[in-house]
Protein backbone atom coordinates (compact mmCIF):
# COMPACT_ATOMS: atom_id res chain seq x y z
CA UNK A 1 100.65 98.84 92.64
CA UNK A 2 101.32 99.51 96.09
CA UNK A 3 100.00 97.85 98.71
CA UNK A 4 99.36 97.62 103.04
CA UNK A 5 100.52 94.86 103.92
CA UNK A 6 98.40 95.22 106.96
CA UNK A 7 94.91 96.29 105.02
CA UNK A 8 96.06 92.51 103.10
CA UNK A 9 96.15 90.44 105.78
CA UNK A 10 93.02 92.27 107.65
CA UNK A 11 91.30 89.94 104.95
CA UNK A 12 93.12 86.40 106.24
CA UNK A 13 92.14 84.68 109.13
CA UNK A 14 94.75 83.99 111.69
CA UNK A 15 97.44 85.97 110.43
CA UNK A 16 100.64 85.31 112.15
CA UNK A 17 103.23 85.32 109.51
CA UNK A 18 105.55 87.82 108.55
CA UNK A 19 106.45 90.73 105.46
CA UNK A 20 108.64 88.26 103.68
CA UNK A 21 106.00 85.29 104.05
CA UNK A 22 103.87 87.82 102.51
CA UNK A 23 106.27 88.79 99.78
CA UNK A 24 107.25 84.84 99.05
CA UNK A 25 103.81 83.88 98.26
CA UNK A 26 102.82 86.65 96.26
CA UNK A 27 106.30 85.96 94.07
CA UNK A 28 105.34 82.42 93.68
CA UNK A 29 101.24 83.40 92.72
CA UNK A 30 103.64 85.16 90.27
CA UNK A 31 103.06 88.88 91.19
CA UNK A 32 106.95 90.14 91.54
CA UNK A 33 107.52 92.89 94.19
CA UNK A 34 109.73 95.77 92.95
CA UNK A 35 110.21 96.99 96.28
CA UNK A 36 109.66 96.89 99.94
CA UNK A 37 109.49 100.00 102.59
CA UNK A 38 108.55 99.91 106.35
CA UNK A 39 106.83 102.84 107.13
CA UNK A 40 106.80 104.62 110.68
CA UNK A 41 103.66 103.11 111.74
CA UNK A 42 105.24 99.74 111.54
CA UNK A 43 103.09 99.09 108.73
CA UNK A 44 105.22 97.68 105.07
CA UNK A 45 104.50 98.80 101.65
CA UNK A 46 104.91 96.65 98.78
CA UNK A 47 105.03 97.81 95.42
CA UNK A 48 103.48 94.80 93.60
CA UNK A 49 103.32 94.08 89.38
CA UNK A 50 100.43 93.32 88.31
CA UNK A 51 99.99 92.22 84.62
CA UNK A 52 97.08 93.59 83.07
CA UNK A 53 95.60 90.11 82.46
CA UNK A 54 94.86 89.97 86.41
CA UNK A 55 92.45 92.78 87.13
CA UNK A 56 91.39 91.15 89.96
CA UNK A 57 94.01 91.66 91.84
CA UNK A 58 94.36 95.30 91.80
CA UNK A 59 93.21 95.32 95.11
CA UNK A 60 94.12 94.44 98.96
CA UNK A 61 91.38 92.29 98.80
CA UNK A 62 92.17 90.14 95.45
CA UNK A 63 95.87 89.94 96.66
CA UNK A 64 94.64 88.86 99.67
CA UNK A 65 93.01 85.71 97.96
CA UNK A 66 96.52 85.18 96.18
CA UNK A 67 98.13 85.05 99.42
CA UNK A 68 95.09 83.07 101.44
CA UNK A 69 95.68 80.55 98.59
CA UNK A 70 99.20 80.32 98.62
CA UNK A 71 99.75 79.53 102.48
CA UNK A 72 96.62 77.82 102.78
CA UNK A 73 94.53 80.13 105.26
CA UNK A 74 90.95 81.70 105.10
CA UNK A 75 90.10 84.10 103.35
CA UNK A 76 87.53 86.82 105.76
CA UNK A 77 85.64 89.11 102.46
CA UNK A 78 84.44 92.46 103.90
C-alpha cells in the first residue's frame, strides 16, 4: 500500500522524527516497506505490506496507531 508519510504523522502529536524513524517502527510493528521515494514536495512515499489479517491498517490513520505505539507518542484521530 502506499502511503504519505506526512498525511501519517498529521495523526501523531508532536511529530519531530524523521522518514527512517518512520520506516523502523513500522518494520518492527512488522509491516515491511518495499520501497521508499521522496517526492518533489518534500513529502516520502512508502510502499508498505500489509497482510490481509490487518485490515486495519490499510489506512494513514491505522498505520498511524502502529507507529504512535511503537515510539510511544499520541495518537490525534480526525
Amino acid at each position: 500500500m502506499n502511503t504519505s508519510l506526512r498525511w501519517m504523522t498529521s495523526y501523531l502529536s508532536n511529530w519531530t522524527g524523521t522518514a527512517e524513524e518512520a520506516e523502523h517502527a513500522l518494520i518492527h510493528a512488522g509491516f515491511p516497506i518495499e520501497s521508499r521515494e521522496v517526492l518533489g514536495d518534500g513529502d516520502v512515499r512508502l510502499d508498505v505490506e500489509i497482510t490481509s489479517n490487518r485490515g486495519d491498517c490499510l489506512s494513514h490513520l491505522g498505520l498511524a496507531r502502529e507507529i504512535s505505539a511503537k515510539l510511544k507518542l499520541e495518537l490525534k484521530p480526525p
